[in-house]
C-alpha atoms as a PDB file:
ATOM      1  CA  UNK A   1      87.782  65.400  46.479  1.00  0.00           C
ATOM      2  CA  UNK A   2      88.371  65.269  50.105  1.00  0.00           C
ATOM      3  CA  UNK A   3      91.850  64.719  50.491  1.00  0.00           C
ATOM      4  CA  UNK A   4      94.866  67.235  51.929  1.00  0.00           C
ATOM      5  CA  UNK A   5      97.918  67.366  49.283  1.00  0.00           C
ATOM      6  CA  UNK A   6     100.530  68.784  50.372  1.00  0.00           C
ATOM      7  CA  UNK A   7     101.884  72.762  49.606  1.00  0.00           C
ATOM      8  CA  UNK A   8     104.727  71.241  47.802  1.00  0.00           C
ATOM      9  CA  UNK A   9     105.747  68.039  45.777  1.00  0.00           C
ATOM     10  CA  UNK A  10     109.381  66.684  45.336  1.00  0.00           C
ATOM     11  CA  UNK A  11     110.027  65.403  42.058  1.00  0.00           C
ATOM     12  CA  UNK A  12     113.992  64.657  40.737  1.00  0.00           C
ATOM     13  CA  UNK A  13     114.863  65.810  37.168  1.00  0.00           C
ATOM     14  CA  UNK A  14     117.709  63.487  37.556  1.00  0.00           C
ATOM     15  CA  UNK A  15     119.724  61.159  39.794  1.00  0.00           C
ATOM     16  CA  UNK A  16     120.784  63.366  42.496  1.00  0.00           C
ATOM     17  CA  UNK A  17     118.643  66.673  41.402  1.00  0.00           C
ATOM     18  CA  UNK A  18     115.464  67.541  43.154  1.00  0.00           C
ATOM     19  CA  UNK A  19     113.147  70.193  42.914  1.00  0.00           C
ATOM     20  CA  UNK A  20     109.820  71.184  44.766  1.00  0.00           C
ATOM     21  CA  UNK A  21     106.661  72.158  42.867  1.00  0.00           C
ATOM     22  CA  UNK A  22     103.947  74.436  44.686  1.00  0.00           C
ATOM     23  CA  UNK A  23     100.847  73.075  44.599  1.00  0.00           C
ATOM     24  CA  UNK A  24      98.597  75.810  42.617  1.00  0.00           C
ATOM     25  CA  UNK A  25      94.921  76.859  42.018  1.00  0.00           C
ATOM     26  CA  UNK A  26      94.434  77.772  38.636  1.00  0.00           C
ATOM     27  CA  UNK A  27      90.859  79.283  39.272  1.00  0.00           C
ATOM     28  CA  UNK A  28      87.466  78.118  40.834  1.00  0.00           C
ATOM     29  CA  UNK A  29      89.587  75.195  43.130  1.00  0.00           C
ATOM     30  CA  UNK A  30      91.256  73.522  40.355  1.00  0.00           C
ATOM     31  CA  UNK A  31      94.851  72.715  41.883  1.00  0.00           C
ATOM     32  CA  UNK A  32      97.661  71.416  39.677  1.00  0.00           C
ATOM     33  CA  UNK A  33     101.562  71.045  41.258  1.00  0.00           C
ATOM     34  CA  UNK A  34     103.232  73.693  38.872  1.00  0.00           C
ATOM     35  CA  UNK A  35     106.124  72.760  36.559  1.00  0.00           C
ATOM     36  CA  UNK A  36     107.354  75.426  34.478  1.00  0.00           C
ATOM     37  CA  UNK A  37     110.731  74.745  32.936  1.00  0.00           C
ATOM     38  CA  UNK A  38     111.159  77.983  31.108  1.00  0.00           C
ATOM     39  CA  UNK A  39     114.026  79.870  31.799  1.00  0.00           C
ATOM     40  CA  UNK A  40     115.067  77.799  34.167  1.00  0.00           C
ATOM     41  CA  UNK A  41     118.854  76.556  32.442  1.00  0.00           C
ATOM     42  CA  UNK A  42     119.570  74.449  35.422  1.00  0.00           C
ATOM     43  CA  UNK A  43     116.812  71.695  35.853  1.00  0.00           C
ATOM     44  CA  UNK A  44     116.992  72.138  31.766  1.00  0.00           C
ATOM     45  CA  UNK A  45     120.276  70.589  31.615  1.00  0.00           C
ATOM     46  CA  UNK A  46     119.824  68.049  34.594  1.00  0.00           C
ATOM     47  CA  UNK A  47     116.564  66.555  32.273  1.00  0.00           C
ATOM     48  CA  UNK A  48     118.387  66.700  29.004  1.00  0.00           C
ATOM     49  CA  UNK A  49     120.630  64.718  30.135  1.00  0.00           C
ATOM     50  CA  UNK A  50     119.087  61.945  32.197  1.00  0.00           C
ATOM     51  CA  UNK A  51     116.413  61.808  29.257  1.00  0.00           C
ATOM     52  CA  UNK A  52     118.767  61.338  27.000  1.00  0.00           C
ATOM     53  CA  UNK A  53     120.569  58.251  28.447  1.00  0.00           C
ATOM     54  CA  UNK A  54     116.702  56.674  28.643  1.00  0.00           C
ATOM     55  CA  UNK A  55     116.327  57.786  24.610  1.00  0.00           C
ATOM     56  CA  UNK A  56     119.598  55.751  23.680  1.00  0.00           C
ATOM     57  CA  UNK A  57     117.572  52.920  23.915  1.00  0.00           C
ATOM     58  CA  UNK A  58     115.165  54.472  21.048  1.00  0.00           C
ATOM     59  CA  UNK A  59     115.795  54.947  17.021  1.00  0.00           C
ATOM     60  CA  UNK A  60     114.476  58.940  16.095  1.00  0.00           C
ATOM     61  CA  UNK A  61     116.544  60.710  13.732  1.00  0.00           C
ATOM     62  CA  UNK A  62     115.400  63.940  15.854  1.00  0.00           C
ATOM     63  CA  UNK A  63     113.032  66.235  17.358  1.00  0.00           C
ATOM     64  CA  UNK A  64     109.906  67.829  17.780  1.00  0.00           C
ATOM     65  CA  UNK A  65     107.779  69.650  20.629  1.00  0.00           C
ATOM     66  CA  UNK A  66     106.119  72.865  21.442  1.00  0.00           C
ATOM     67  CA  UNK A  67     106.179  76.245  21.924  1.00  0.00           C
ATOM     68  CA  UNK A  68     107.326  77.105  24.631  1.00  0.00           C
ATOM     69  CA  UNK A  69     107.391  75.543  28.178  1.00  0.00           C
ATOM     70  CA  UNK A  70     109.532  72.806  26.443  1.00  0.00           C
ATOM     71  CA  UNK A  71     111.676  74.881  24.331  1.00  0.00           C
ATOM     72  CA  UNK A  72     114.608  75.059  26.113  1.00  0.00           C
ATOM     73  CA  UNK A  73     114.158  71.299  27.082  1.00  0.00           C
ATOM     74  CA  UNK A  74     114.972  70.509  23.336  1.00  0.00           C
ATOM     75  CA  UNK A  75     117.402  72.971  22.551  1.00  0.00           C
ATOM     76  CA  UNK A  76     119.454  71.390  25.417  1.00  0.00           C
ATOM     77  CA  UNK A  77     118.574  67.560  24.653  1.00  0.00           C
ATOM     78  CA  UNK A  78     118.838  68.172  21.075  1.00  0.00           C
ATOM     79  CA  UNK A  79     122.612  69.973  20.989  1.00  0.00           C
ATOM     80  CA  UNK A  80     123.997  67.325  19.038  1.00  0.00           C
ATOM     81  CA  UNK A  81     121.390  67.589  16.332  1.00  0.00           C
ATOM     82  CA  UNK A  82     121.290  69.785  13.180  1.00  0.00           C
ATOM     83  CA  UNK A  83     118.028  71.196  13.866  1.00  0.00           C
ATOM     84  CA  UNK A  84     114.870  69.986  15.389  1.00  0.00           C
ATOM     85  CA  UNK A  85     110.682  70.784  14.628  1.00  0.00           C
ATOM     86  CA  UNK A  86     109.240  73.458  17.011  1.00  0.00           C
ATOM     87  CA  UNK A  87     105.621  73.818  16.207  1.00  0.00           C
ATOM     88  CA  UNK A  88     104.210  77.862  16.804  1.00  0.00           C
ATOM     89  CA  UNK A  89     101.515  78.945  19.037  1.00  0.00           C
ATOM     90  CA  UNK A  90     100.524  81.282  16.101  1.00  0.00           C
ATOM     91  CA  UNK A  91     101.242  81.803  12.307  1.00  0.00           C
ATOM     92  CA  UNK A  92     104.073  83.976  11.079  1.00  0.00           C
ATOM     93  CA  UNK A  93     103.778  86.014   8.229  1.00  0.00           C
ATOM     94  CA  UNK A  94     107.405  84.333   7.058  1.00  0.00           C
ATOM     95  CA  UNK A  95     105.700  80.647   7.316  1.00  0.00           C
ATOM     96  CA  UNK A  96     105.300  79.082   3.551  1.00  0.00           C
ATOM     97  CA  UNK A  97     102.351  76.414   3.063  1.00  0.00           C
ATOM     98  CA  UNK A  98     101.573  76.321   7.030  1.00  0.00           C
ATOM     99  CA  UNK A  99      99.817  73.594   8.739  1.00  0.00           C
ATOM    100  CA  UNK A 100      98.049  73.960  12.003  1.00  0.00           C
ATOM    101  CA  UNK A 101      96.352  71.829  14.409  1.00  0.00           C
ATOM    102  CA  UNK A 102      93.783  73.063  17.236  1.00  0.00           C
ATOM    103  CA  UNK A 103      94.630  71.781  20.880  1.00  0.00           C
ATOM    104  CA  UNK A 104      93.110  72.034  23.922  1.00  0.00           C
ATOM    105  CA  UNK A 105      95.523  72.088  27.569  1.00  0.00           C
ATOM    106  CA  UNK A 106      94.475  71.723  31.226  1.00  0.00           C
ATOM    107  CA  UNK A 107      97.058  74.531  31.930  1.00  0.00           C
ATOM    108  CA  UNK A 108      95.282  76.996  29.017  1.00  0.00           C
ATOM    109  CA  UNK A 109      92.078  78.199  29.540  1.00  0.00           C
ATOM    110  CA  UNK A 110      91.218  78.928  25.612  1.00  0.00           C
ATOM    111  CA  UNK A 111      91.855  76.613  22.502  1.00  0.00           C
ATOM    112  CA  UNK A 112      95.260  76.941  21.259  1.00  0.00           C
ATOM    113  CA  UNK A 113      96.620  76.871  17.589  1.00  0.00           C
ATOM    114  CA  UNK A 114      99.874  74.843  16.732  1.00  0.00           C
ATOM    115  CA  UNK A 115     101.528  76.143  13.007  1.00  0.00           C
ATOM    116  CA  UNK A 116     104.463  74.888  11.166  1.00  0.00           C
ATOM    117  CA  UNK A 117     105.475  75.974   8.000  1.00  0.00           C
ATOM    118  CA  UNK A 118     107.061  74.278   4.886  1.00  0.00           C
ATOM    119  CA  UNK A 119     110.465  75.699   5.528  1.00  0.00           C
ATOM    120  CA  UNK A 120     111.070  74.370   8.865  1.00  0.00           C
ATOM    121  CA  UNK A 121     108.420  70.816   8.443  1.00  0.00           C
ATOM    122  CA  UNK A 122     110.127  69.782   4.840  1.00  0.00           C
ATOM    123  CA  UNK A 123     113.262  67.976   6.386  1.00  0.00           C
ATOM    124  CA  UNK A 124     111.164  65.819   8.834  1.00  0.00           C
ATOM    125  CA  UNK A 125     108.959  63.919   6.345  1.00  0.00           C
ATOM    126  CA  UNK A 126     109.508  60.939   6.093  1.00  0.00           C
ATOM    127  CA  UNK A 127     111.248  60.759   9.685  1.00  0.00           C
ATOM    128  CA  UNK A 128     110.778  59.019  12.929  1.00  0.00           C
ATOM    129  CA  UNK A 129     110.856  61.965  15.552  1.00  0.00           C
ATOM    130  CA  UNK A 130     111.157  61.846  19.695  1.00  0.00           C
ATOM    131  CA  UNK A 131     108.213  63.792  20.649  1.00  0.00           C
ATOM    132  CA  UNK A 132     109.443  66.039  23.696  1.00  0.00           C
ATOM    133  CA  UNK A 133     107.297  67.711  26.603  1.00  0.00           C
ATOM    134  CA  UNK A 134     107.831  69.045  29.715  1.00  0.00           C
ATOM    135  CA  UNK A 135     104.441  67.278  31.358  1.00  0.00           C
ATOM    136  CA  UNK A 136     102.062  64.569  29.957  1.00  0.00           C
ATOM    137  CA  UNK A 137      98.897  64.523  31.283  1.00  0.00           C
ATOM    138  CA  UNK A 138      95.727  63.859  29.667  1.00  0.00           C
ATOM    139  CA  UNK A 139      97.417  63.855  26.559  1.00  0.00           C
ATOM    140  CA  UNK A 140      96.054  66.709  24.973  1.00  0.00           C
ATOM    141  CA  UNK A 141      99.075  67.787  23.404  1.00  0.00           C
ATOM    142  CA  UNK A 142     100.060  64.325  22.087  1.00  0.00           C
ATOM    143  CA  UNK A 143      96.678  63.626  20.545  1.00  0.00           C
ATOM    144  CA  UNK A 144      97.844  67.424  18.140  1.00  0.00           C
ATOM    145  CA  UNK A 145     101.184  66.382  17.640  1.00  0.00           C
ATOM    146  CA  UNK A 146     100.315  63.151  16.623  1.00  0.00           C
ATOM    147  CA  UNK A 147      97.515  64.829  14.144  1.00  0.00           C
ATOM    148  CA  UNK A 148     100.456  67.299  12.760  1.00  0.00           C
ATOM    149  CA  UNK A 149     102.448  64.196  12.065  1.00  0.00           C
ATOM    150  CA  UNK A 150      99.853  62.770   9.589  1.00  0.00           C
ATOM    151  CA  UNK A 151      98.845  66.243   8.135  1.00  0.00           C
ATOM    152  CA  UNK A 152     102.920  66.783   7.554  1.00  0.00           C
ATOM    153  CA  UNK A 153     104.100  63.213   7.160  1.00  0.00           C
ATOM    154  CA  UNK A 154     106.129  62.300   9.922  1.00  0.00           C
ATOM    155  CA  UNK A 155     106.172  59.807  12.562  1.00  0.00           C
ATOM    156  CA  UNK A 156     106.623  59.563  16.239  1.00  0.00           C
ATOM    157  CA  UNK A 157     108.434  56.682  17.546  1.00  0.00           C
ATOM    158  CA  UNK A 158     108.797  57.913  21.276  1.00  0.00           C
ATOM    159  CA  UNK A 159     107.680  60.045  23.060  1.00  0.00           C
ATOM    160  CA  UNK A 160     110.263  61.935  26.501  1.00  0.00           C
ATOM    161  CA  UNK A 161     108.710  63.910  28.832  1.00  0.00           C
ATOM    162  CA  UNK A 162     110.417  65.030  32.488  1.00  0.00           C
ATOM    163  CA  UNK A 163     106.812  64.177  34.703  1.00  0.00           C
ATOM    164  CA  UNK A 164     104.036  62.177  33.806  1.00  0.00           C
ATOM    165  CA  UNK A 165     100.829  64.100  35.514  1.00  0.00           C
ATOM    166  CA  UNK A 166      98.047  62.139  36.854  1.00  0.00           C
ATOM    167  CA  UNK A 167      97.973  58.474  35.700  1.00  0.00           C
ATOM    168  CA  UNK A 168     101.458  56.845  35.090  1.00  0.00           C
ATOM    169  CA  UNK A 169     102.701  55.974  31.691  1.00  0.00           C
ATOM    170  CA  UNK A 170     105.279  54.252  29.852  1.00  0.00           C
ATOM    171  CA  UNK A 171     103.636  54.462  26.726  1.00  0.00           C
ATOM    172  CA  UNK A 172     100.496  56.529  24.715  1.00  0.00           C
ATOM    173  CA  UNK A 173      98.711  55.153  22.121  1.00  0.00           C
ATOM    174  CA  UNK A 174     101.529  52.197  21.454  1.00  0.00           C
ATOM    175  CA  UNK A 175     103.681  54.777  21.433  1.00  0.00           C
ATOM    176  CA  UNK A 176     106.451  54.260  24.591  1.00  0.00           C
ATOM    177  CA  UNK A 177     106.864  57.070  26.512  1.00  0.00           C
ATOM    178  CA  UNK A 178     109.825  57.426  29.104  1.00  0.00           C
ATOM    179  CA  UNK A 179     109.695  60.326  31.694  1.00  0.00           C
ATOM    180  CA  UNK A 180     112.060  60.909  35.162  1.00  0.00           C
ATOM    181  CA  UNK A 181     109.182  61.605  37.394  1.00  0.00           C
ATOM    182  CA  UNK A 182     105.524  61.488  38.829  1.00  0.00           C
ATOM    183  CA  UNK A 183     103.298  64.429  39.447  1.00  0.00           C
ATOM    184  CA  UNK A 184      99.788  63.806  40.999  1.00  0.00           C
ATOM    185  CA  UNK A 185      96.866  65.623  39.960  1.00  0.00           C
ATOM    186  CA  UNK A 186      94.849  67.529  42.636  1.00  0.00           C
ATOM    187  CA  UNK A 187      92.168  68.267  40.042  1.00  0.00           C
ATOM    188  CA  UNK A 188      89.131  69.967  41.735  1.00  0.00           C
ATOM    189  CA  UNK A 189      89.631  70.582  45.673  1.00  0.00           C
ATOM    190  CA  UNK A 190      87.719  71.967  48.606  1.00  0.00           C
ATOM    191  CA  UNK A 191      89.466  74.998  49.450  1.00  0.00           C
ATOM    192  CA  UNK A 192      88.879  74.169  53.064  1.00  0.00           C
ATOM    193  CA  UNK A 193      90.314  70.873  52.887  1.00  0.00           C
ATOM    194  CA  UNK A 194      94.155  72.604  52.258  1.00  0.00           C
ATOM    195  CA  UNK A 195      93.466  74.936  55.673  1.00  0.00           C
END
């Protein structure tokens, strides 16, 4: 790819509420703009909420999403809520019947594991749930959500990220998908392109 990108994107995780990503090699020239939400209360709460008036459109009884770049994302979004489904990175000793799915992640090197056990899954069968990431990309994460929802027995009627990366979507497999921003990806780069 021959093309200069800039050092930093602006992207707006709400009306009036912009932030700048640095543009990042992960290894061997592979550039992404990084988003990483976690810990960060602010933009958390400036997303929640302009997410949320684009989900009052949308019928979900509640939520589900990841460990844990989108954790605090749904703890914020999903204060009015009883509870909501956040699928593990790894099994717990405590988890009773687990289910786990196998996902792969531009962001992650290795394979990753997604786990869920009874005690936390039982209340969302039989439920339409708002899927909730920080970034969609090549849908990756989807595709293992979506295969957790037929190995538990729930469904996901719409999906909310904050950025769409890469190619621009309002929805994923039928499914719509509403997001506040856009995020290109770099992808592979000639180093001496940026200098």
């Amino acid at each position: 790819m021959n093309k200069n990108w800039p050092a930093f994107w602006t992207v707006h995780l709400g009306p009036d509420y912009p932030v700048e990503l640095p543009l990042m090699d992960l290894g061997n020239g592979f550039f992404i703009y990084s988003f990483d939400m976690t810990g960060e209360a602010e933009w958390n709460r400036h997303a929640a909420r302009a997410l949320q008036q684009k989900l009052s459109l949308f019928d979900f009884y509640s939520f589900v999403t990841v460990q844990t770049k989108s954790s605090g994302l749904t703890q914020t979004i999903a204060s009015e809520h009883q509870s909501y489904l956040e699928l593990r990175k790894s099994r717990k000793g405590f988890m009773q019947d687990p289910k786990h799915i196998v996902v792969k992640s531009i962001t992650t090197e290795n394979q990753q594991e997604l786990w869920i056990g009874k005690e936390k899954y039982a209340q969302f069968q039989g439920k339409k749930l708002c899927f909730i990431d920080d970034v969609v990309s090549t849908g990756g994460t989807i595709d293992a959500v979506l295969a957790m929802s037929r190995e538990i027995g729930f469904e996901i009627s719409v999906i909310a990220c904050v950025l769409t990366e890469g190619e621009k979507r309002t929805e994923y497999e039928g499914i719509p998908l509403v997001s506040l921003d856009h995020i290109p990806l770099p992808g592979f780069v000639n180093l001496e392109d940026l200098s």
